[in-house]
Protein backbone atom coordinates (compact mmCIF):
# COMPACT_ATOMS: atom_id res chain seq x y z
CA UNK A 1 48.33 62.39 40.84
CA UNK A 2 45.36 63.23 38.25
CA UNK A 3 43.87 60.95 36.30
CA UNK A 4 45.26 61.99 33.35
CA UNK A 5 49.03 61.55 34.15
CA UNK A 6 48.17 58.22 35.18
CA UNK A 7 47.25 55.07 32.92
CA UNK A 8 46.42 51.95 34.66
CA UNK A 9 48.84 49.41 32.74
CA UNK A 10 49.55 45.34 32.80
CA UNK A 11 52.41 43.55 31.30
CA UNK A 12 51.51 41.36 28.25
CA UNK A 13 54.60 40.05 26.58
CA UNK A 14 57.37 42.45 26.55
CA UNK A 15 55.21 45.16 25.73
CA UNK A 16 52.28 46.94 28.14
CA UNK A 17 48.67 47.61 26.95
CA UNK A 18 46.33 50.32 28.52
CA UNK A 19 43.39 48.34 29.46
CA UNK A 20 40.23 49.33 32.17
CA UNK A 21 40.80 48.69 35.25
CA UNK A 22 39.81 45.29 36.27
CA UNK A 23 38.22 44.39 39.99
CA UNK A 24 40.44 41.55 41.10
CA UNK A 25 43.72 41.98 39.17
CA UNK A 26 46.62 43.89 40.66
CA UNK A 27 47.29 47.39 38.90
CA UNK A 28 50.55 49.11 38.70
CA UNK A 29 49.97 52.91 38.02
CA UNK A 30 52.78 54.65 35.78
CA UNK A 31 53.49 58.12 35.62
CA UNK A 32 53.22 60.06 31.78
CA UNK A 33 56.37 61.09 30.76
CA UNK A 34 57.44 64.22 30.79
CA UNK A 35 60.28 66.18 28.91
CA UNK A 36 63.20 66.61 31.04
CA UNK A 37 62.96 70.90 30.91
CA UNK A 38 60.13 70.14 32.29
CA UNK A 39 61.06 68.97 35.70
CA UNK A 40 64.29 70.72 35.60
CA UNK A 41 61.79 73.92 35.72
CA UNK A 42 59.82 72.02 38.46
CA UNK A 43 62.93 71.76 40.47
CA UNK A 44 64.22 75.53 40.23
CA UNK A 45 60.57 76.80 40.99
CA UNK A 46 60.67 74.72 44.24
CA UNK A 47 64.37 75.49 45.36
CA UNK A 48 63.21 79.41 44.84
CA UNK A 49 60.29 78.71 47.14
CA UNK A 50 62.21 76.90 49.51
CA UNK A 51 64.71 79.84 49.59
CA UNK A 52 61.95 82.56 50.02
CA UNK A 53 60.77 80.61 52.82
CA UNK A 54 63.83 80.73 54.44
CA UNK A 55 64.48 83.96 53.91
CA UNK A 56 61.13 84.86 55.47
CA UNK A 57 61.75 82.55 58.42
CA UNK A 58 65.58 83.79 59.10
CA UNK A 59 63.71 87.65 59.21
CA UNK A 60 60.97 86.51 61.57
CA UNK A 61 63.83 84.74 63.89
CA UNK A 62 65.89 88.05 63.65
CA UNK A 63 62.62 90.11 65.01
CA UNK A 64 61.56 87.21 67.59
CA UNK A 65 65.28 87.27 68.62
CA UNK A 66 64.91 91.25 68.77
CA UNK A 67 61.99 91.41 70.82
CA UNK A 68 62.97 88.41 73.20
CA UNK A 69 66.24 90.35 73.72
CA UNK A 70 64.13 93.82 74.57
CA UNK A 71 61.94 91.20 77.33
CA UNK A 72 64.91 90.79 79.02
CA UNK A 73 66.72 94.23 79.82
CA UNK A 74 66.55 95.17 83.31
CA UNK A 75 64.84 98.32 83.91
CA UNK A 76 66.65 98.65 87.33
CA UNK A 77 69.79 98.97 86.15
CA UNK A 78 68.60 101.58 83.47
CA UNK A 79 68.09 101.10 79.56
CA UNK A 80 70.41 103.36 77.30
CA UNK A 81 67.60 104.30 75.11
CA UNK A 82 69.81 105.63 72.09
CA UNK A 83 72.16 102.63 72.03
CA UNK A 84 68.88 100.15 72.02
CA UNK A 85 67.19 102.60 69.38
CA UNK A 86 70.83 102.21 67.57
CA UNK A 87 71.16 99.20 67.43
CA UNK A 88 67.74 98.12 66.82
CA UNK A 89 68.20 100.95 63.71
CA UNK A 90 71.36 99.46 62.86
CA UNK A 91 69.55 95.87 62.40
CA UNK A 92 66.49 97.06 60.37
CA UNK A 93 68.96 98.82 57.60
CA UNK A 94 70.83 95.61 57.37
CA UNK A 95 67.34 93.72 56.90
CA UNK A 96 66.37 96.07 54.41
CA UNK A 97 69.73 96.13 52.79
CA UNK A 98 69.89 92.38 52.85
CA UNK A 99 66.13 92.03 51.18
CA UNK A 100 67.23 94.64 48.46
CA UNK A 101 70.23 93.19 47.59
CA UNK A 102 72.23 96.07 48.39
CA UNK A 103 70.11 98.14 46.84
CA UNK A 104 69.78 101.79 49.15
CA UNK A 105 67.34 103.60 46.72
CA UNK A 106 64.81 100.05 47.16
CA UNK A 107 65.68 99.60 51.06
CA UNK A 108 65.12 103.20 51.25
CA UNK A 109 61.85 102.51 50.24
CA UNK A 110 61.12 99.97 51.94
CA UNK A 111 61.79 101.19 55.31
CA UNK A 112 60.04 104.36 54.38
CA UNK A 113 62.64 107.04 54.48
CA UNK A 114 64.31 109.50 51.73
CA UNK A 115 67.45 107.94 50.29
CA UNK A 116 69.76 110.36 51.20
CA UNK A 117 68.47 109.78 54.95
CA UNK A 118 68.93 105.96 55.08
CA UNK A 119 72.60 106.39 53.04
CA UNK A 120 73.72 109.15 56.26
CA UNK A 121 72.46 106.35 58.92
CA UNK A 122 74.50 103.90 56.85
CA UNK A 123 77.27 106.46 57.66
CA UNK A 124 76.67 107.22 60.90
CA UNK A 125 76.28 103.16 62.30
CA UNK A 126 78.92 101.99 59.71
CA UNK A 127 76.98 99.70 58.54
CA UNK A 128 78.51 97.38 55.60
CA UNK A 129 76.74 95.09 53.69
């Protein structure tokens, strides 16, 4: 809290006056006042934080999750290379599709291929979204 949303205050009758602050009396600190848009705005600008954070945390567990999953496939029993490539294909789309909103010209983009490439691997996985 900043000085300047803070006033040091003591009661004196029903009313409170600003005074200085003195060295052996209690001081209760009291917060300006601010206009209710005001922290309505405060509270929306946090939630969308939070959410990006999430979202950002739920993609990092998805490709921790991914790679943890790769750690563990047994070479001696052979790896189907096209089914892993597949479905590790299939899960970046969805990411990108997910981050975009839907959005195949943006995820396109994003995942650095042509449109009409990422919309014929949409296709070809069956991907829905």
């Amino acid at each position: 809290m900043n000085a300047e949303r803070a006033a040091a205050t003591e009661p004196v009758g029903k009313r409170r006056v600003r005074k200085s602050l003195p060295s052996s009396a209690p001081v209760q600190l009291r917060i300006a006042e601010r206009t209710a848009p005001d922290r309505v705005q405060h509270l929306v600008n946090m939630a969308l934080s939070l959410l990006e954070e999430a979202e950002t945390l739920a993609r990092d567990k998805a490709f921790t999750d991914e790679s943890i999953r790769l750690r563990t496939l047994d070479p001696a029993q052979g790896i189907d290379l096209y089914g892993e490539l597949a479905r590790f294909e299939t899960g970046l789309i969805k990411l990108a599709l997910e981050h975009t909103g839907g959005n195949q010209a943006k995820a396109a983009k994003l995942l650095h291929l042509k449109p009409t490439t990422l919309n014929s691997k949409i296709k070809l996985y069956s991907i829905e979204y």
